[in-house]
Protein backbone atom coordinates (compact mmCIF):
# COMPACT_ATOMS: atom_id res chain seq x y z
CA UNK A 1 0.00 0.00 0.00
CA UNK A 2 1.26 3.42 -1.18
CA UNK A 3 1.56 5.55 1.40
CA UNK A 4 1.18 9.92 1.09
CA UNK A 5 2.77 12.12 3.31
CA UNK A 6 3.36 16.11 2.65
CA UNK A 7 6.82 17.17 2.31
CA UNK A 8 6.81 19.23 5.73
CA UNK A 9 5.66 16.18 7.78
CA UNK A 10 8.03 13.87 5.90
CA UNK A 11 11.23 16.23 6.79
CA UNK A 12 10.20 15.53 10.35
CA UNK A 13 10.44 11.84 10.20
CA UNK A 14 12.38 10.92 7.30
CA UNK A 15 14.69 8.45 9.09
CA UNK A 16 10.88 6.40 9.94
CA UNK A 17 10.39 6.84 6.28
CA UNK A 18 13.56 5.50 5.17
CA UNK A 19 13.20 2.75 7.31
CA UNK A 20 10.14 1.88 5.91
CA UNK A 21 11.05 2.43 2.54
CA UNK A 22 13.82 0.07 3.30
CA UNK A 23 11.41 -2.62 4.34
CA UNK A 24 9.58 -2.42 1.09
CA UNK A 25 6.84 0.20 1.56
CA UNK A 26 6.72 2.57 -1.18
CA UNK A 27 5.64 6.14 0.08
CA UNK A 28 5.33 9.39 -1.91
CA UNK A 29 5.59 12.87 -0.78
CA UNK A 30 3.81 15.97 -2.02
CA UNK A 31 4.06 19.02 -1.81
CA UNK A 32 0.70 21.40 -2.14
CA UNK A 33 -1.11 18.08 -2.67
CA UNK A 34 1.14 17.04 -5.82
CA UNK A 35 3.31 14.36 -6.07
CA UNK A 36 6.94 15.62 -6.27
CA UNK A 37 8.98 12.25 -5.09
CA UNK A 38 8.40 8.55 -4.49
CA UNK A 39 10.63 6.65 -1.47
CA UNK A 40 11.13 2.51 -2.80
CA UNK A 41 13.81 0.60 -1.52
CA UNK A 42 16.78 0.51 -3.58
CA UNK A 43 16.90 -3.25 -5.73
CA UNK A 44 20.36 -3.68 -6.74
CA UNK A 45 22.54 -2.12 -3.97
CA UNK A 46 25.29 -4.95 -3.94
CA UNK A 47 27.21 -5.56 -0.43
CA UNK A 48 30.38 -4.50 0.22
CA UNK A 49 33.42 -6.66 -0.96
CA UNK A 50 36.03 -5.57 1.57
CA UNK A 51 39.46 -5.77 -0.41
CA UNK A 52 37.74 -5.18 -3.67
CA UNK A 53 41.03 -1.74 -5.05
CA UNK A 54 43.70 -3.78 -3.50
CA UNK A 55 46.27 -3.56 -6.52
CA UNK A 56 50.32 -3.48 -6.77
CA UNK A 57 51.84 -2.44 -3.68
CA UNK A 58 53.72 0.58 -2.94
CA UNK A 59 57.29 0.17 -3.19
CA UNK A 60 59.34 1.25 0.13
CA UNK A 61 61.43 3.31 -1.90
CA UNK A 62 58.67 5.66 -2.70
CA UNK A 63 59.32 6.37 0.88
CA UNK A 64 63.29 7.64 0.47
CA UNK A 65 64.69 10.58 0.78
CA UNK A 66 65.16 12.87 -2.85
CA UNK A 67 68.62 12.91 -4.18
CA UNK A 68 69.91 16.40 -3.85
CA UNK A 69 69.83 17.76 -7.14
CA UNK A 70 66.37 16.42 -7.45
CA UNK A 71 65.65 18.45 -4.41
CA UNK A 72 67.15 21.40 -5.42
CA UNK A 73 65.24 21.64 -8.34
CA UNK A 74 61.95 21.70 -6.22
CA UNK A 75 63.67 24.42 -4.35
């Protein structure tokens, strides 16, 4: 069941509305009595693959100090 709510009352509890909208309830908010925006879950939000930009590794020597000359031309 669709649910209406006016956009004043729906900035007051939008975190209840998410939550809702989460859970599968699709709500729409108005604004003068017209439909600006409809709240539905999001279907193809993927979970989070922890390691997923792991690539080369940073070489220690990125970490030295600069030669002098190469210094001295930042100088």
């Amino acid at each position: 069941m669709t649910e209406i709510m006016n956009l004043y009352d729906a900035k007051a509890h939008l975190s209840h509305l998410v939550d809702r909208a989460a859970a599968g309830e699709d709500i729409v908010i108005t604004r003068a009595g017209k439909p600006i925006v409809r709240l539905v879950p999001v279907e193809d939000a993927l979970p989070r693959r922890p390691g997923l930009l792991k690539g080369p590794a940073i070489p220690d020597t990125l970490f030295d100090h600069l030669p002098e000359d190469e210094l001295a031309a930042w100088a």
